[in-house]
Protein backbone atom coordinates (compact mmCIF):
# COMPACT_ATOMS: atom_id res chain seq x y z
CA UNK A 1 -9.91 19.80 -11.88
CA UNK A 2 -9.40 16.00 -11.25
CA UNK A 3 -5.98 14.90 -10.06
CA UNK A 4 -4.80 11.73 -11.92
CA UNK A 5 -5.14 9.68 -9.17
CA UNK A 6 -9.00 10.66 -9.52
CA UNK A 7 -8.66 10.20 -13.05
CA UNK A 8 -6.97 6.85 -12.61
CA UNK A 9 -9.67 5.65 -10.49
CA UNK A 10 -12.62 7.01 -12.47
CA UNK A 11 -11.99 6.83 -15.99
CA UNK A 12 -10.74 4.46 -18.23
CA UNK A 13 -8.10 4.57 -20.80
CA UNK A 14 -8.80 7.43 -23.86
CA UNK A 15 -8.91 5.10 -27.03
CA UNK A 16 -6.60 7.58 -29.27
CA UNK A 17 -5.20 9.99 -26.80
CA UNK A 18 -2.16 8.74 -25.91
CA UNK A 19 -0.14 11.83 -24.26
CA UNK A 20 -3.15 11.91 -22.06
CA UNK A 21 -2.12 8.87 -20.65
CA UNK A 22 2.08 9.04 -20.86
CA UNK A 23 4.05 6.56 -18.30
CA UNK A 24 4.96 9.65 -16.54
CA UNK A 25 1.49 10.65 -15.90
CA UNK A 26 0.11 7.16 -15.43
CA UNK A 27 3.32 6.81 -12.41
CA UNK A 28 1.59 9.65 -11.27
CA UNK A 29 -1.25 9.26 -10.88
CA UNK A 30 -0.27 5.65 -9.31
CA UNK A 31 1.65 7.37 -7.25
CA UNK A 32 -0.69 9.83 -5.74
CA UNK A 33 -3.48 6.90 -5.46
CA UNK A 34 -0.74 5.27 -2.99
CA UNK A 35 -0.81 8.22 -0.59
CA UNK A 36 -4.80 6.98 0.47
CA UNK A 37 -4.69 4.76 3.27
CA UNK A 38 -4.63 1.36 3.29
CA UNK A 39 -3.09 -2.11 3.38
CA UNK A 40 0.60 -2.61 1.98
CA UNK A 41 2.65 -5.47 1.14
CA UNK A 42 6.31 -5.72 0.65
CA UNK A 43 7.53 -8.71 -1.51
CA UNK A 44 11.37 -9.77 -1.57
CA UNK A 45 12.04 -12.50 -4.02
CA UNK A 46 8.38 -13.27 -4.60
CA UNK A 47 7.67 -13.63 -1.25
CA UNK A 48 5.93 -11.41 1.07
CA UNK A 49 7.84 -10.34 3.50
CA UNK A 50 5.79 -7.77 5.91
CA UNK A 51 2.38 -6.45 5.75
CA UNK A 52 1.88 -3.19 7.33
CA UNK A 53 -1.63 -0.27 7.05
CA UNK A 54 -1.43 3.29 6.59
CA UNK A 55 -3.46 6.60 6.18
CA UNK A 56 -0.42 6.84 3.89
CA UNK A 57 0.86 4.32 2.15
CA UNK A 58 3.55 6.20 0.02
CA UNK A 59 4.87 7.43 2.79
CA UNK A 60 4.88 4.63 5.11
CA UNK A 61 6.38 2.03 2.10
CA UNK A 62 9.23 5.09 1.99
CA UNK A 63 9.85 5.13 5.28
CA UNK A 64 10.27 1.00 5.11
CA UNK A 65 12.78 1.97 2.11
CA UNK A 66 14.48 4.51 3.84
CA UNK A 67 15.48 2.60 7.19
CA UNK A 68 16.68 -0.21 5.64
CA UNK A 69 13.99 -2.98 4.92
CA UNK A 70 14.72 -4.70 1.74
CA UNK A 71 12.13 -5.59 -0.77
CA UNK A 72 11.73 -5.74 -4.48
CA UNK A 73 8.25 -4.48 -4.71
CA UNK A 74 5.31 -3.34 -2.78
CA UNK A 75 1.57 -4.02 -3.56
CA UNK A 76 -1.33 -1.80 -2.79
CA UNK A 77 -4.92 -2.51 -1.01
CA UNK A 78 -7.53 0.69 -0.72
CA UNK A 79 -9.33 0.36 2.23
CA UNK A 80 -10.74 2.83 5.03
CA UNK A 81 -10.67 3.04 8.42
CA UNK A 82 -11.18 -0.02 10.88
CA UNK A 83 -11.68 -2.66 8.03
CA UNK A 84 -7.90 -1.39 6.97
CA UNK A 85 -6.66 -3.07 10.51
CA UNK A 86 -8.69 -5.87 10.71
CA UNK A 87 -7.39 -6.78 7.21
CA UNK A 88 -3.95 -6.12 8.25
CA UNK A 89 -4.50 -8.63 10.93
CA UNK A 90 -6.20 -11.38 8.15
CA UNK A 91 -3.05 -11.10 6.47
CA UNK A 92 -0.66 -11.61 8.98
CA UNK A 93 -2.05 -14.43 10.45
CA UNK A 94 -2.99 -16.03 7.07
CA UNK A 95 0.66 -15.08 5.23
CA UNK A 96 2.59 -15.28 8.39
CA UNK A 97 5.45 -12.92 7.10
CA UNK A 98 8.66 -13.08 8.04
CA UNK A 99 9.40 -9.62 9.32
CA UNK A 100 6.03 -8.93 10.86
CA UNK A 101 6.73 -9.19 14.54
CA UNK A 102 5.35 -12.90 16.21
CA UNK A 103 4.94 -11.45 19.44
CA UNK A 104 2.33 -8.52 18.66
CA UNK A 105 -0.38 -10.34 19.27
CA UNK A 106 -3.05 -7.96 17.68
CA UNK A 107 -5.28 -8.17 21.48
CA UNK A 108 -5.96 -4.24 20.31
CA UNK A 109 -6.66 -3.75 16.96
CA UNK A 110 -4.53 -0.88 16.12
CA UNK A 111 -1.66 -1.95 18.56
CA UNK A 112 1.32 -2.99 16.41
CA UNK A 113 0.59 -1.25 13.73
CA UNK A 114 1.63 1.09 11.18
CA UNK A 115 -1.73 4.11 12.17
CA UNK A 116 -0.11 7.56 10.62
């Protein structure tokens, strides 16, 4: 059986079935797409304001919630292994947030950063 995060990612929409595809389900299945790994975003009054990576991106964008780092909304990049730090890095250095740490560096690619 598919989970809706499969679902989500391999089908599209039903034309007339529209309990298939309920807001509940569809935050679902959003949801459970989030916990691949990955490059996040956090956005506080349109601006981003960190960019962090993850094998778990729910989780990790929790965690941020959860200690006390304020943001309106998070966005969502699929990506695997090493490409998922070296885009980290390409959007540090290219959005310069404010709450990403200046003084990481990045000399190691995973140093500084958010590996579950």
């Amino acid at each position: 059986m598919n989970s809706p995060g499969e679902m989500l990612r391999k089908q599209r929409r039903p034309q007339n079935d529209a309990k298939a595809w309920s807001l509940a389900r569809l935050k679902e299945a959003v949801r459970e797409t989030m916990a691949d790994e990955g490059v996040y975003l956090l956005i506080r009054g349109g601006k981003v304001t960190y960019v962090g990576q993850s094998k778990n991106c729910a989780r990790r964008i929790d965690s941020h919630r959860m200690n006390g780092r304020q943001f309106d909304r998070a966005h969502y990049i699929f990506i695997e292994g090493r490409q998922r730090v070296t885009l980290e890095r390409l959007l540090i250095r290219q959005l310069a947030p404010v709450e990403n740490k200046k003084d990481k560096g990045f000399a190691n690619p995973t140093e500084g950063s958010d590996a579950d």
